[in-house]
C-alpha atoms as a PDB file:
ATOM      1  CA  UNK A   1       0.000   0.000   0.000  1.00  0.00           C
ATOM      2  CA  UNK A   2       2.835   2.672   0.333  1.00  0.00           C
ATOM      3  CA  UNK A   3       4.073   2.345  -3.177  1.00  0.00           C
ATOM      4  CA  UNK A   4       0.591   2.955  -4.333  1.00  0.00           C
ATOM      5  CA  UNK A   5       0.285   6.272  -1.817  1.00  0.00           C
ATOM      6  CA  UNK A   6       3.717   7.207  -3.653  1.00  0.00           C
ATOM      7  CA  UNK A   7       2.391   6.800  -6.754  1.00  0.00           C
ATOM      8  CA  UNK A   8      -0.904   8.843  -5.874  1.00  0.00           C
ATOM      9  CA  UNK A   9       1.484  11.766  -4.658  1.00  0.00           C
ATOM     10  CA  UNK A  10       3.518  11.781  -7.714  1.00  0.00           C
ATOM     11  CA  UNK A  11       6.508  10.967  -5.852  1.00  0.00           C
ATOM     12  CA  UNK A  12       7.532   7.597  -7.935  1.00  0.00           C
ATOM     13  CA  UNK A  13       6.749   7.457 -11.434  1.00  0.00           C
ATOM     14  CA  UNK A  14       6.970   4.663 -14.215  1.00  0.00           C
ATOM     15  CA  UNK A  15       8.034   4.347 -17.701  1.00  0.00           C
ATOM     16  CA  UNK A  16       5.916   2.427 -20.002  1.00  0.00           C
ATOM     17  CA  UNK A  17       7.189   1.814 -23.492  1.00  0.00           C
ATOM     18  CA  UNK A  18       4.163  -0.447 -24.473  1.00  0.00           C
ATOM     19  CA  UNK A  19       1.586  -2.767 -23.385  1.00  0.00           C
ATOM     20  CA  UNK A  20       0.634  -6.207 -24.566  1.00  0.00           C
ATOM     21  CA  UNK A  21      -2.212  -8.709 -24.031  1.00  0.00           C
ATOM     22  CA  UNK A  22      -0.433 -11.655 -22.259  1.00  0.00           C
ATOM     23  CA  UNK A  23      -1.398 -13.828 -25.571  1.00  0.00           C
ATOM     24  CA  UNK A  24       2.044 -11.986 -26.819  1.00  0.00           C
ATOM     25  CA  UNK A  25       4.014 -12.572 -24.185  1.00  0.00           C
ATOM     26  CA  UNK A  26       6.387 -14.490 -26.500  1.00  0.00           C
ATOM     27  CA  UNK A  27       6.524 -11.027 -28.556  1.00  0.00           C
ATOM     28  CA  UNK A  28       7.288  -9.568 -24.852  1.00  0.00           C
ATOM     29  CA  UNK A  29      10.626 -12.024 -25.133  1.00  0.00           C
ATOM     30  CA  UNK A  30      11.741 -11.180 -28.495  1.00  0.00           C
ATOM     31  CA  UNK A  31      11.592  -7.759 -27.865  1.00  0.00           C
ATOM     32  CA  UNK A  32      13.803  -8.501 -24.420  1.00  0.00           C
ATOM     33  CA  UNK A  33      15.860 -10.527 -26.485  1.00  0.00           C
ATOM     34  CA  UNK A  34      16.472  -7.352 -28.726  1.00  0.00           C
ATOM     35  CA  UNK A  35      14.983  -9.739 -32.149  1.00  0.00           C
ATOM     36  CA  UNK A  36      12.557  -6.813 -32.088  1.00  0.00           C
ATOM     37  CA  UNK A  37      12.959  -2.970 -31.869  1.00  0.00           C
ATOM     38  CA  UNK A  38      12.586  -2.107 -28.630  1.00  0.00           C
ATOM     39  CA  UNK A  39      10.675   0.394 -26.727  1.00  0.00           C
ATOM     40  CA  UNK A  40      11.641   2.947 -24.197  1.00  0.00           C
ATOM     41  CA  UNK A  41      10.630   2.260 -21.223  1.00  0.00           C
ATOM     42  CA  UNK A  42       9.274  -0.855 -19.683  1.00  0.00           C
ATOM     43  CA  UNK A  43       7.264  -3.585 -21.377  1.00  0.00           C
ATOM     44  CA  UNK A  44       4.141  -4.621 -19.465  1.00  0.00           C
ATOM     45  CA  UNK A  45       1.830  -7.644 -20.050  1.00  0.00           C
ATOM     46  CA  UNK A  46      -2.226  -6.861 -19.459  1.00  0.00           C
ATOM     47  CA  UNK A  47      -3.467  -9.782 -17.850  1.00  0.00           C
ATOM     48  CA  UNK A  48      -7.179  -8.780 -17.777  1.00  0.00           C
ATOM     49  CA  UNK A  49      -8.157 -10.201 -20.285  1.00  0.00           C
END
């Protein structure tokens, strides 16, 4: 809960360089594995689907 109330105040932020749906999570790895331009900033897998 404090990293949230950090978040809320502005006082950590996060870097997203793109989102998948976790049905690409091997395009997730090529991308790590630099077979894939890569984004700046992190690469995050939506699991609500």
């Amino acid at each position: 809960m404090r990293i949230a109330a950090l978040f809320d105040q502005g006082l950590l932020t996060h870097n997203v360089g793109t989102v998948l749906p976790l049905a690409d999570a091997c395009v997730a790895y090529e991308i790590l594995e630099r077979n894939r331009s890569r984004p700046r900033g992190k690469i995050v897998l939506d699991t609500s689907d």
